[in-house]
C-alpha atoms as a PDB file:
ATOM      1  CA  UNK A   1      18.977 -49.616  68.175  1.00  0.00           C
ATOM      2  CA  UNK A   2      17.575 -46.439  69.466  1.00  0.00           C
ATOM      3  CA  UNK A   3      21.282 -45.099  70.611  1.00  0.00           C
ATOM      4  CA  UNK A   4      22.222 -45.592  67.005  1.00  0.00           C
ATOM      5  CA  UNK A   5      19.115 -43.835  65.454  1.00  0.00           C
ATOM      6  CA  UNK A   6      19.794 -41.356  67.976  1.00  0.00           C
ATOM      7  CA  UNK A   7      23.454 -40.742  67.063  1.00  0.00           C
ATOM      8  CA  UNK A   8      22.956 -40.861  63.634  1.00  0.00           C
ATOM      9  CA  UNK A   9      19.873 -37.765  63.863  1.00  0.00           C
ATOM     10  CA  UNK A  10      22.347 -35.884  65.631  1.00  0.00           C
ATOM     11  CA  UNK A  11      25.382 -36.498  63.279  1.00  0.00           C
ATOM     12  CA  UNK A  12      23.377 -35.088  60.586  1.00  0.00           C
ATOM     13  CA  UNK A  13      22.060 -32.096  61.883  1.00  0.00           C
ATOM     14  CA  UNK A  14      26.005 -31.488  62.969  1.00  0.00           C
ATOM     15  CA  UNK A  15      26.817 -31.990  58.852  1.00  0.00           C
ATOM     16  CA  UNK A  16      24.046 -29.836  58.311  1.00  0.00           C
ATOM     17  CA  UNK A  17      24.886 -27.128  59.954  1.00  0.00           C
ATOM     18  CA  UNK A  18      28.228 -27.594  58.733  1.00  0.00           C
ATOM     19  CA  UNK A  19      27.086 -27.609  54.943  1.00  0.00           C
ATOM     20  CA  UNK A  20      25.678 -24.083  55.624  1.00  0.00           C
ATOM     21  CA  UNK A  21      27.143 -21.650  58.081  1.00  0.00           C
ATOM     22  CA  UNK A  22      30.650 -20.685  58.318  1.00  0.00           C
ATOM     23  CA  UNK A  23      31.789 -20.216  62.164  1.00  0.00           C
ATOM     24  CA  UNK A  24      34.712 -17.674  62.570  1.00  0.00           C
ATOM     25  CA  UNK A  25      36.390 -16.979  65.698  1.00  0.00           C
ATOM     26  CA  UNK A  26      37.507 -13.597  66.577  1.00  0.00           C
ATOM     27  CA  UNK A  27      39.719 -12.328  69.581  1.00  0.00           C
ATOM     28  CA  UNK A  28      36.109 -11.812  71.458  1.00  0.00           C
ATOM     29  CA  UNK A  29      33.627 -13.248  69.690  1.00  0.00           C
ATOM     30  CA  UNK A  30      32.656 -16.228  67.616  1.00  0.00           C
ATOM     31  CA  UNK A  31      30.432 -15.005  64.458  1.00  0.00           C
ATOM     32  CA  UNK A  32      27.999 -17.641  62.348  1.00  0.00           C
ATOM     33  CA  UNK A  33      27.772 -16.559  58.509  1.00  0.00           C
ATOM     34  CA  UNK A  34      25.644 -18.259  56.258  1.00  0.00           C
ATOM     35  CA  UNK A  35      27.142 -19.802  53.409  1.00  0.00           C
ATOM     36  CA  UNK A  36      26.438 -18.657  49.929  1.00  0.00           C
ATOM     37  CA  UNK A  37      27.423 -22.936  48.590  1.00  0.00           C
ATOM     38  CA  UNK A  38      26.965 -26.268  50.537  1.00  0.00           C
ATOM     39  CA  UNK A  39      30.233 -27.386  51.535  1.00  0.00           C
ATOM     40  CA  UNK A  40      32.694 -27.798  54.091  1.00  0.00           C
ATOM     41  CA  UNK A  41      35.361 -25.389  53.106  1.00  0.00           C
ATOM     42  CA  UNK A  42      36.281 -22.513  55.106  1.00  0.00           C
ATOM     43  CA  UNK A  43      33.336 -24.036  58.113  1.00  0.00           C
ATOM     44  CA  UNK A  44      35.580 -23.064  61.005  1.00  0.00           C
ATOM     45  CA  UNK A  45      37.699 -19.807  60.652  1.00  0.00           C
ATOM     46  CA  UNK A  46      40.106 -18.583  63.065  1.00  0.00           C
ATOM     47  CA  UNK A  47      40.469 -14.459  62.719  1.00  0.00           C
ATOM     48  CA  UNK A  48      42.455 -14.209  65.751  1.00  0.00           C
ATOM     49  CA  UNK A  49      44.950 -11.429  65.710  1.00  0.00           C
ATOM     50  CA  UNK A  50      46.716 -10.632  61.936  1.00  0.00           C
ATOM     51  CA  UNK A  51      44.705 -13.316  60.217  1.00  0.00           C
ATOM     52  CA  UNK A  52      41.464 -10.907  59.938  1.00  0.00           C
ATOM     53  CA  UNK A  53      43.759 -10.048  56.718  1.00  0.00           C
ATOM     54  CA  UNK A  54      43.292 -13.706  55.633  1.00  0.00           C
ATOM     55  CA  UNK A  55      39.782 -13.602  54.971  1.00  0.00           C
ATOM     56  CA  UNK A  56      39.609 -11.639  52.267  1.00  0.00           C
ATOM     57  CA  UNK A  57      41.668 -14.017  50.256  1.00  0.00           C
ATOM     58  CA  UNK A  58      39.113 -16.829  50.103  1.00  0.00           C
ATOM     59  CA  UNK A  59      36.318 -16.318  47.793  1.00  0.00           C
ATOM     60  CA  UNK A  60      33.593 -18.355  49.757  1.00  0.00           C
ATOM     61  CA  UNK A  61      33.825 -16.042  52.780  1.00  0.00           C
ATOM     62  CA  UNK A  62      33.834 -12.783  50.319  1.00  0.00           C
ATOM     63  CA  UNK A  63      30.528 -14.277  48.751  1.00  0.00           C
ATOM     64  CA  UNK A  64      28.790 -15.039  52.031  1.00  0.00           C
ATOM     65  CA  UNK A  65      29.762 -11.156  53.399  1.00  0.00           C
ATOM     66  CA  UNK A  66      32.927 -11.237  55.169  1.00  0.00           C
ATOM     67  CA  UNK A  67      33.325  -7.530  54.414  1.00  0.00           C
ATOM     68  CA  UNK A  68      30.220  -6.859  56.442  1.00  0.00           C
ATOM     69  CA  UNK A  69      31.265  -8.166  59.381  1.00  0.00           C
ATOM     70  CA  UNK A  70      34.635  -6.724  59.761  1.00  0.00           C
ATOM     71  CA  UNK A  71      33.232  -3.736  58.446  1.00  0.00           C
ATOM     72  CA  UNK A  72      35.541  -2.904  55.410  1.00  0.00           C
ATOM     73  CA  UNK A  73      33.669  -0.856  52.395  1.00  0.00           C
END
């Protein structure tokens, strides 16, 4: 019973943090924004390479500050 309770704390805090931070990998780096909506769109990114260009197509990422991070004014 405990290995259940156990499991199921942890399986939330995993949705949780899921619900609210988007995780985008970069040819270096791996960069946490926080989500401007709770959901699971867009929660892991890949920006490696050409698809930086991507990014700015999806609305989610341009409302949590994409533009920011890959410095574009």
């Amino acid at each position: 019973m405990k290995k259940i309770l156990v499991l199921l704390i942890i399986a939330g805090a995993l949705a949780g943090v899921a619900l609210n931070y988007h995780f985008i990998l970069f040819d270096n780096k791996m960069k946490m924004l926080k989500k401007t909506e709770l959901t699971f769109e867009d929660t892991f990114v890949d920006a490696r390479g050409a698809k930086k260009l991507n990014l700015l197509s999806k609305p989610a990422l341009i409302n949590a500050g994409i533009k920011d991070i890959l410095d574009i004014k």
